[in-house]
Every structure is written in C-alpha cells, then in structure tokens.
Protein backbone atom coordinates (compact mmCIF):
# COMPACT_ATOMS: atom_id res chain seq x y z
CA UNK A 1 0.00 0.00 0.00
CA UNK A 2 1.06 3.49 -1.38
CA UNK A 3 -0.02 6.77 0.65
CA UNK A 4 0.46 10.19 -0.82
CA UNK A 5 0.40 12.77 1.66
CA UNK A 6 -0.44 16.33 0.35
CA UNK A 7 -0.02 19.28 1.96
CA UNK A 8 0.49 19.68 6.20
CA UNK A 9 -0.94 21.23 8.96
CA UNK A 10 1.14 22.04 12.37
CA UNK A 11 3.53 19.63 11.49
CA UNK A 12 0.64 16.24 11.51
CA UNK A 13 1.29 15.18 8.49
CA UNK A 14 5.06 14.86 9.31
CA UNK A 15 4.43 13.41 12.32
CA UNK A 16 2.21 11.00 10.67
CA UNK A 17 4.26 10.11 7.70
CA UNK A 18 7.34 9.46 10.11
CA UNK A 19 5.56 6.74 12.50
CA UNK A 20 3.79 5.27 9.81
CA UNK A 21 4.55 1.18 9.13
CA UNK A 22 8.02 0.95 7.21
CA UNK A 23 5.89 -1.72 5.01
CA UNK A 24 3.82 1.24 3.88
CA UNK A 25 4.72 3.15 1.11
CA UNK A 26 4.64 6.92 1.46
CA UNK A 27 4.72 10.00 -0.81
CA UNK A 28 4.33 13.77 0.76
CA UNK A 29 3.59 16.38 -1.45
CA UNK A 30 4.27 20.22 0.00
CA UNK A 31 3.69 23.33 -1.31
CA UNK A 32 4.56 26.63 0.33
CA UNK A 33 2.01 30.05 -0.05
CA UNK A 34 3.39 31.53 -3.28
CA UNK A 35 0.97 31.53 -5.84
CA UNK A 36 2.85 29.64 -8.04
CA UNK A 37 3.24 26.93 -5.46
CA UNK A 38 -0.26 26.46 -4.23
CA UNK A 39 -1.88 26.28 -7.54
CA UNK A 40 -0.51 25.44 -10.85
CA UNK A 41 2.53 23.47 -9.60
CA UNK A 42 0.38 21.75 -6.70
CA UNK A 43 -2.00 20.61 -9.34
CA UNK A 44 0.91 18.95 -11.29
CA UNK A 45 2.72 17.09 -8.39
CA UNK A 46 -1.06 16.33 -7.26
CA UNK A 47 -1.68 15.13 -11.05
CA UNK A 48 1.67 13.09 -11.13
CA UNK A 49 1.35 11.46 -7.97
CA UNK A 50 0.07 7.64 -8.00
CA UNK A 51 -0.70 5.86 -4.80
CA UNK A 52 -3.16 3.31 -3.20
CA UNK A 53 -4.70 6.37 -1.31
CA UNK A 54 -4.66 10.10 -0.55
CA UNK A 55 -4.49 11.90 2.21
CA UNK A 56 -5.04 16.02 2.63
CA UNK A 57 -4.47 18.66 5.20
CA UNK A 58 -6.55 21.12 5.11
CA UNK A 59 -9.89 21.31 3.29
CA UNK A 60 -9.12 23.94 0.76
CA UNK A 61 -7.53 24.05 -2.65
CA UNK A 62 -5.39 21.04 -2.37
CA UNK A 63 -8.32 18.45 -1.38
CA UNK A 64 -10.23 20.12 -3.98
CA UNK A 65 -7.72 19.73 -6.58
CA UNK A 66 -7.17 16.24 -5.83
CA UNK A 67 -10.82 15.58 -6.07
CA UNK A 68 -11.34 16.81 -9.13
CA UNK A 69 -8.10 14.67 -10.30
CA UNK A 70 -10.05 11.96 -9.77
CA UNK A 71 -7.43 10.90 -6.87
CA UNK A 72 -9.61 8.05 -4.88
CA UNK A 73 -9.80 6.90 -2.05
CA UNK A 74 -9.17 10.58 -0.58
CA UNK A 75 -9.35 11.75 3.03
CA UNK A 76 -9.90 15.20 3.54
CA UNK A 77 -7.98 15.81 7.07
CA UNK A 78 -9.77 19.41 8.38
CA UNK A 79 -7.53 21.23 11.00
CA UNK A 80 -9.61 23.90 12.33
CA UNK A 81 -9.88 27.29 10.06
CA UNK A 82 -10.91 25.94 7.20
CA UNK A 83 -14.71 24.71 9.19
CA UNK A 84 -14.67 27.59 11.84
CA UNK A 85 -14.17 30.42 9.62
CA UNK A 86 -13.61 29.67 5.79
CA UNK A 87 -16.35 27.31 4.83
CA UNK A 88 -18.78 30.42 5.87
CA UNK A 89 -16.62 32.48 2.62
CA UNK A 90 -18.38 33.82 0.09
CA UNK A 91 -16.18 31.96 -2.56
CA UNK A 92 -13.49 29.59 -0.51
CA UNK A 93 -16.71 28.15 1.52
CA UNK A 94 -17.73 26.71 -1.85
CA UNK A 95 -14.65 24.35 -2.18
CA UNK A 96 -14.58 23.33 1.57
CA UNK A 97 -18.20 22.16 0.84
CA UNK A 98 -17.41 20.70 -1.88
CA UNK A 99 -14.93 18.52 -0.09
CA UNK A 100 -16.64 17.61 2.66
CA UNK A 101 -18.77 15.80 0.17
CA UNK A 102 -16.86 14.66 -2.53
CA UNK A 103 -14.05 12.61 -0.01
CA UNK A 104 -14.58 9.30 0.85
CA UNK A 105 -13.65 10.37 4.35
CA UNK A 106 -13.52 13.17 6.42
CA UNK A 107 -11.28 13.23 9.35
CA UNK A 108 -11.12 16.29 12.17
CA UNK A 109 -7.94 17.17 14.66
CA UNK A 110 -9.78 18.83 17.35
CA UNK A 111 -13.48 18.17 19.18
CA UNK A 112 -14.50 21.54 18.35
CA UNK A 113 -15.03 21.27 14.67
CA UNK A 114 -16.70 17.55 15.26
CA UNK A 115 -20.21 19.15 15.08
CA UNK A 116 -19.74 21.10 11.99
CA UNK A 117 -18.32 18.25 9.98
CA UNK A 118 -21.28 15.92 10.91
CA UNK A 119 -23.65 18.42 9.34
CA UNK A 120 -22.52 17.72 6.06
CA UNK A 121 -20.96 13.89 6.79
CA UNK A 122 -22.14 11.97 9.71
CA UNK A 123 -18.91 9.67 9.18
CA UNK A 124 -16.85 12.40 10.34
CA UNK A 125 -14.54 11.20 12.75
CA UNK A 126 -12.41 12.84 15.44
CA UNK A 127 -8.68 11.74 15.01
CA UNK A 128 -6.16 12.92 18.00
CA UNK A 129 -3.32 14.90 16.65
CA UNK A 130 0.03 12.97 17.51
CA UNK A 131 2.72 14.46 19.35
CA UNK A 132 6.21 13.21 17.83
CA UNK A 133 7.39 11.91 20.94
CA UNK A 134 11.07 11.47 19.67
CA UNK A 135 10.73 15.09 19.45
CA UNK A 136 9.45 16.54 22.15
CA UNK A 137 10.25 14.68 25.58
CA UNK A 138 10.41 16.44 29.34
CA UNK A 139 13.86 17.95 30.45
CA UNK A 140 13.69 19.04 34.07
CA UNK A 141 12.84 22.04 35.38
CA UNK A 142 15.60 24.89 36.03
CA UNK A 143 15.34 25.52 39.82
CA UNK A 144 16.07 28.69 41.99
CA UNK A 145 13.76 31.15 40.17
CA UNK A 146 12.46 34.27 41.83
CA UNK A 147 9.57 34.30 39.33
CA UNK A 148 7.80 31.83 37.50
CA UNK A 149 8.56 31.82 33.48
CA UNK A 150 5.53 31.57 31.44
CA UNK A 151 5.23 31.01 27.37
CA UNK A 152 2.53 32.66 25.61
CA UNK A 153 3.32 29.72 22.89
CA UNK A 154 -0.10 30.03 20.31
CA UNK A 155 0.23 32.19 17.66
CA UNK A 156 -0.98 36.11 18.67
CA UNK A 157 -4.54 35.86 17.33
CA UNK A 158 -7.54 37.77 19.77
CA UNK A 159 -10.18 36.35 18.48
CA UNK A 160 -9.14 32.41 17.76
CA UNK A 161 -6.49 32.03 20.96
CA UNK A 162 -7.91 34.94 23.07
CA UNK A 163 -4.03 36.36 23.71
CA UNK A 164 -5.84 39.44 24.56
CA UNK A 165 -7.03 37.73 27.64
CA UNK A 166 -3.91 36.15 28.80
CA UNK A 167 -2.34 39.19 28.60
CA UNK A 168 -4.73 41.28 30.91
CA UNK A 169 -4.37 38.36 33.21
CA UNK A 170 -0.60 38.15 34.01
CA UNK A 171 -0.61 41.81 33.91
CA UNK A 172 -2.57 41.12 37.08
CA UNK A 173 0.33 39.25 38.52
CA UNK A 174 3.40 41.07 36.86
CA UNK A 175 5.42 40.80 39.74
CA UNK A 176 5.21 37.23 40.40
CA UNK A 177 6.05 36.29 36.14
CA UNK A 178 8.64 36.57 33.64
CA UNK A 179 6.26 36.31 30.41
CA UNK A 180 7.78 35.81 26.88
CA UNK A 181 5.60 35.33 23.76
CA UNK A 182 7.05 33.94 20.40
CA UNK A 183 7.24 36.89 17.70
CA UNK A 184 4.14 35.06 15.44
CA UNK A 185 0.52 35.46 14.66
CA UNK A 186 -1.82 38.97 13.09
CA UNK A 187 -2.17 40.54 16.30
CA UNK A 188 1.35 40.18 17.60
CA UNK A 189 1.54 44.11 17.27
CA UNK A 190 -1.44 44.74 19.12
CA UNK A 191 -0.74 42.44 21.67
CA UNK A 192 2.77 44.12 22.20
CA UNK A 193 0.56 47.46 22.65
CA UNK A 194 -2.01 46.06 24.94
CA UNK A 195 1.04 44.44 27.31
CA UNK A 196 2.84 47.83 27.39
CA UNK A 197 -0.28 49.90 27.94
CA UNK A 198 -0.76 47.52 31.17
CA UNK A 199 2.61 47.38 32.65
CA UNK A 200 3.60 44.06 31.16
CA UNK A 201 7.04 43.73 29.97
CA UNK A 202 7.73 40.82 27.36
CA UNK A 203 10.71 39.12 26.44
CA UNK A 204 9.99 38.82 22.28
CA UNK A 205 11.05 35.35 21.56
CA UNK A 206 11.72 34.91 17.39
CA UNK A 207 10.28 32.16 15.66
CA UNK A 208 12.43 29.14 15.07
CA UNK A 209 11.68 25.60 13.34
CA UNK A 210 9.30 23.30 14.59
CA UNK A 211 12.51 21.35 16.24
CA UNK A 212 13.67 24.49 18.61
CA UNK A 213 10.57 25.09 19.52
CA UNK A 214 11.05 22.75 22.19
CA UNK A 215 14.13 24.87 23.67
CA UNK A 216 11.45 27.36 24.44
CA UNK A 217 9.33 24.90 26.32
CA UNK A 218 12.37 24.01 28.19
CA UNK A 219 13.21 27.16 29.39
CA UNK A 220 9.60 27.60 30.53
CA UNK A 221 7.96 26.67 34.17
CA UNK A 222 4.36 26.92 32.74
CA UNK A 223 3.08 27.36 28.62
CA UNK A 224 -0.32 29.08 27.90
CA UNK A 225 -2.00 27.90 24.39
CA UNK A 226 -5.26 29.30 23.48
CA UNK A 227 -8.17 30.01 25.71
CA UNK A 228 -10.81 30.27 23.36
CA UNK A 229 -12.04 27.57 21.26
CA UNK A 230 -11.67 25.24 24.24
CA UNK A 231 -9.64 22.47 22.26
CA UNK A 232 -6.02 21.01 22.97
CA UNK A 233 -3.84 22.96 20.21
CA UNK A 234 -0.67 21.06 18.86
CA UNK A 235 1.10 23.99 20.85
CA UNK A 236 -0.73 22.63 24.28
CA UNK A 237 0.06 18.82 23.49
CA UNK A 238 4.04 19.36 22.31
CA UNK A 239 4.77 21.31 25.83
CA UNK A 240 3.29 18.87 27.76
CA UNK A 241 5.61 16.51 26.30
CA UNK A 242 8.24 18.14 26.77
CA UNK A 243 7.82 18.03 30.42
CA UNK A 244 5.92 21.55 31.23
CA UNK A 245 2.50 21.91 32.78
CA UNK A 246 0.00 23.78 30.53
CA UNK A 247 -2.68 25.69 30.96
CA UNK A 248 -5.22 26.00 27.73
CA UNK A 249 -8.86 26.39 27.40
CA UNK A 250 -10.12 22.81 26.91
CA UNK A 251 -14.21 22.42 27.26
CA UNK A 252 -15.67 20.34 29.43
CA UNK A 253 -18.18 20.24 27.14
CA UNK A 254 -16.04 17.78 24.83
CA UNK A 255 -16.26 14.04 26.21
CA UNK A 256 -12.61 13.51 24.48
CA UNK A 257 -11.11 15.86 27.39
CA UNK A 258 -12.90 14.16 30.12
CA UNK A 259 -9.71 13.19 31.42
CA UNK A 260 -7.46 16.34 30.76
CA UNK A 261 -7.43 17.81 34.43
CA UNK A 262 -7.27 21.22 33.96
CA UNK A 263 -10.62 22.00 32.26
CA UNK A 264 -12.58 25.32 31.48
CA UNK A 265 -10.00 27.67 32.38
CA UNK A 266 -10.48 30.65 30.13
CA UNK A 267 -11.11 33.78 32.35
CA UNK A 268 -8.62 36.17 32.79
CA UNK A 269 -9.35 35.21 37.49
CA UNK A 270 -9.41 31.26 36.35
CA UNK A 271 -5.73 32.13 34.10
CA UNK A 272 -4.50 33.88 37.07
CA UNK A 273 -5.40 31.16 39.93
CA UNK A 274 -3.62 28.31 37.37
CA UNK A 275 -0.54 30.18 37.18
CA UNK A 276 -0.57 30.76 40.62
CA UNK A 277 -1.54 27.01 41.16
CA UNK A 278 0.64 25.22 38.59
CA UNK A 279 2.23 22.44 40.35
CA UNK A 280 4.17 18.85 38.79
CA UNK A 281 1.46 17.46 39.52
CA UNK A 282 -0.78 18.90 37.65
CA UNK A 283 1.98 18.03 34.80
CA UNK A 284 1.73 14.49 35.49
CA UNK A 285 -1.69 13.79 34.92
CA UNK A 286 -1.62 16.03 31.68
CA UNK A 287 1.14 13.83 30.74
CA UNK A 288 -0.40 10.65 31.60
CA UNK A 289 -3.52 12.11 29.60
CA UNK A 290 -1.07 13.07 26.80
CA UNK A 291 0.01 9.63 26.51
CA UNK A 292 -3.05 7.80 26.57
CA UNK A 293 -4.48 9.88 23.84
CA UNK A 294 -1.71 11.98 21.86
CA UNK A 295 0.85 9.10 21.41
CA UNK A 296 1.30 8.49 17.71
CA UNK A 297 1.11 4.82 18.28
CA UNK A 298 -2.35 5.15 19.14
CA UNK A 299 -3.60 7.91 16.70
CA UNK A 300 -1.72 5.45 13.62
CA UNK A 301 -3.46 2.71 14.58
CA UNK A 302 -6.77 4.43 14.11
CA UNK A 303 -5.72 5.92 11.63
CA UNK A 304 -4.96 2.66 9.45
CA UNK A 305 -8.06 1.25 10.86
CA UNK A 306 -9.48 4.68 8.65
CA UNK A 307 -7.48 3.44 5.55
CA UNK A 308 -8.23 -0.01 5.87
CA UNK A 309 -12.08 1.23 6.10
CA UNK A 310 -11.96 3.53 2.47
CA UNK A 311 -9.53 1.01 0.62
C-alpha cells in the first residue's frame, strides 16, 4: 500500500508520515504560499502522484484539486480554520463544501469542529493529533527562580487564541512572572501594545523551526496555548511533552477531554489562579492524559483502521 500525503498542517502530516509502518509506502507532497506553489505546480505534483490512497491537510484548494483529479480513495484531514471560519466564505466556503462531500472520508484534529463536519458527513470522525514523541520529551525544570517563566506559545490571534485575555491576566500578577511570547501570529503588534499599555514587559522570543521550539518549552515553568475555542492545540500537546505543565482552554463540554485535568480555564481570574496554582502534579496527569491519547502509536493505529475502512 502506497499513501500520498499532500499538503500539512502544524507539522501532523510529518508526524504522521514518520511513524507510519516501514511496510507502507509513502509520498508527501508540500507546497509553500506563493501563488505559483499552491496552484498550478500543486496541481501537477497532485496530477503526477500515483498511490493506493490520498491523504489532505486542510480542506481547501489542495483536497479540492485532488478531487477533481479523480485521486480516490481521498481523506480530507480538516484542521480547524478551514470549518470555523472559511467554509462560511463567500467563494473559498464553496470548495470546503465541496470537499466535505466529494471525499470518501472526512477526518477532524480537534473536538471543536466535530459538530460542523457531521452536518454535512455523519462519518466524520475525530482523530487525536500525535505528538512526535522522539521530538518533544520532558527535560527538568531549572530551579532557583524568583519568578515563574511563562510562554505565551499560540500564535498572537484575539479572536481564535484569546491572547488578549492572557495578557490582561498576568498583567494582574506582573510581579510574580517573567512572560515571553514567540514573535508570530496577526495581532502580535497589538498584543505588544495592549502588554505595554498595562505594565507588562515581554521578552519577544523569534520564531524558530518546529525542532527548537522545544528549547522554548524548556526554558519555561508553565506554557499558555489558546483560551478560546476550548480544544487542545498542537502547541498545548508538544509542551506537555516536553515536560511543562499547561494551561489552555479545553471544554468540558467535549467528552474527548474528560480526562485532561485542567478543564474550562479561560477567564482572565481562572488564568490567574492556574498560574498561581501550577504544580508537577498537575503536569503528570496532563502527561499521563497526553500519553493515553496523543501518542502516535495510538492515533496510527486508528488511523490505518481509517485506511483499511476507504480502501
């Protein structure tokens, strides 16, 4: 069996090409934002390509192009933007409908988007992002701090991560935190702004590959991820295995967090009482969480149960 793996999303695809079966043929097909790139090249790799099946991050032009290739069995892989926010576009909503009902499957990375896939597929499944383990493992923590060092680690985006609101909370608690925020996202400027209007200094952090990011989480006591969509981000899952406690906004509401033990945090007085609170405890049960449901053991193995269900 042949896979072709087209496009990526937060570094899934990799992970899931690299712990795939070595009996498995693979095939990954990347493109980068030029124009050039994401259309009439990406048509002709897509066009080229020949495999047993095909497998797409990312619900825009690239699983549309590969649908109307002809490219079967496909599985359209959706990561979070294109159901929240594009498939309600005048014009790109068109092709994300289009391939939620064209694929022979339709797979979703986080418990938030579940819902809207089911409306048009009631196959939709849920399937855990991995966490490259190999990666991203736990170092231990640098002792004799005065202050606790916290990562703002999601990208600087109001109203998808709420950094607006985890801002206004450690500005709360300035003098107990040493806060540095990765140099990333629309509203980085803006949240530079906010921080300074409020008394908050940052320590701008620039942003490296996906493998230093880890150096970051290292130097860290606690990582904040998003708090407002209330799903585990990659950003949430990769810190936690690399040995840091994190607090992130993940719903109670979802069954597949049920587990996770730091739920519905995503007040600016429920941010402040985690940092306050963060213990390694608290990192030990997200870890054994992590592990239970993030390992990329588990995730491939439903995943080829997926395959083996659309082959």
């Amino acid at each position: 069996m042949k896979i072709v793996m087209i496009n990526d999303c937060a570094f899934v695809g990799k992970t899931l090409l690299k712990y795939l079966p070595s009996n498995i043929g693979k095939q990954s097909i990347e493109r980068t934002r030029g124009l050039w790139s994401k259309t009439v090249k990406l048509a002709y790799k897509i066009w080229r390509a020949e495999g047993d099946l095909y497998h797409v991050h990312y619900l825009l032009q690239d699983c549309y192009v590969a649908s109307r290739l002809g490219k079967k069995p496909l599985i359209g892989h959706a990561h979070g933007s294109d159901l929240r926010s594009t498939l309600n576009h005048p014009l790109w909503g068109k092709l994300v409908k289009h391939n939620l009902l064209h694929c022979n499957k339709i797979v979703v990375s986080t418990p938030d988007i579940l819902d809207i896939a089911n409306r048009f597929r009631e196959d939709a499944e849920y399937l855990p992002n991995p966490v490259d383990m190999k990666l991203f493992y736990p170092k231990p923590f640098i002792p004799l701090r005065a202050k606790k060092h916290v990562l703002i680690a999601s990208v600087s985006n109001w109203s998808v991560k709420g950094t607006d609101i985890i801002i206004r909370a450690l500005s709360r608690i300035k003098d107990e935190v040493e806060v540095s925020i990765i140099n990333y996202g629309r509203d980085f400027a803006k949240t530079i702004s906010l921080a300074s209007s409020l008394g908050l200094n940052l320590n701008v952090l620039p942003k490296v590959s996906h493998e230093r990011v880890r150096e970051y989480y290292w130097n860290s006591d606690v990582v904040i991820d998003g708090v407002k969509l209330g799903s585990l981000g990659v950003v949430s899952l990769e810190a936690i295995a690399c040995g840091r406690p994190v607090i992130v906004y993940a719903s109670s509401d979802y069954p597949q967090y049920k587990s996770f033990p730091l739920r519905d945090v995503n007040t600016e007085e429920e941010i402040v009482n985690a940092v306050r609170d963060i213990t390694v405890k608290l990192w030990e049960k997200e870890y054994a969480y992590l592990k239970e449901n993030h390992s990329p053991e588990g995730t491939i193995q439903k995943l080829l149960n997926i395959y083996q269900s659309v082959l």
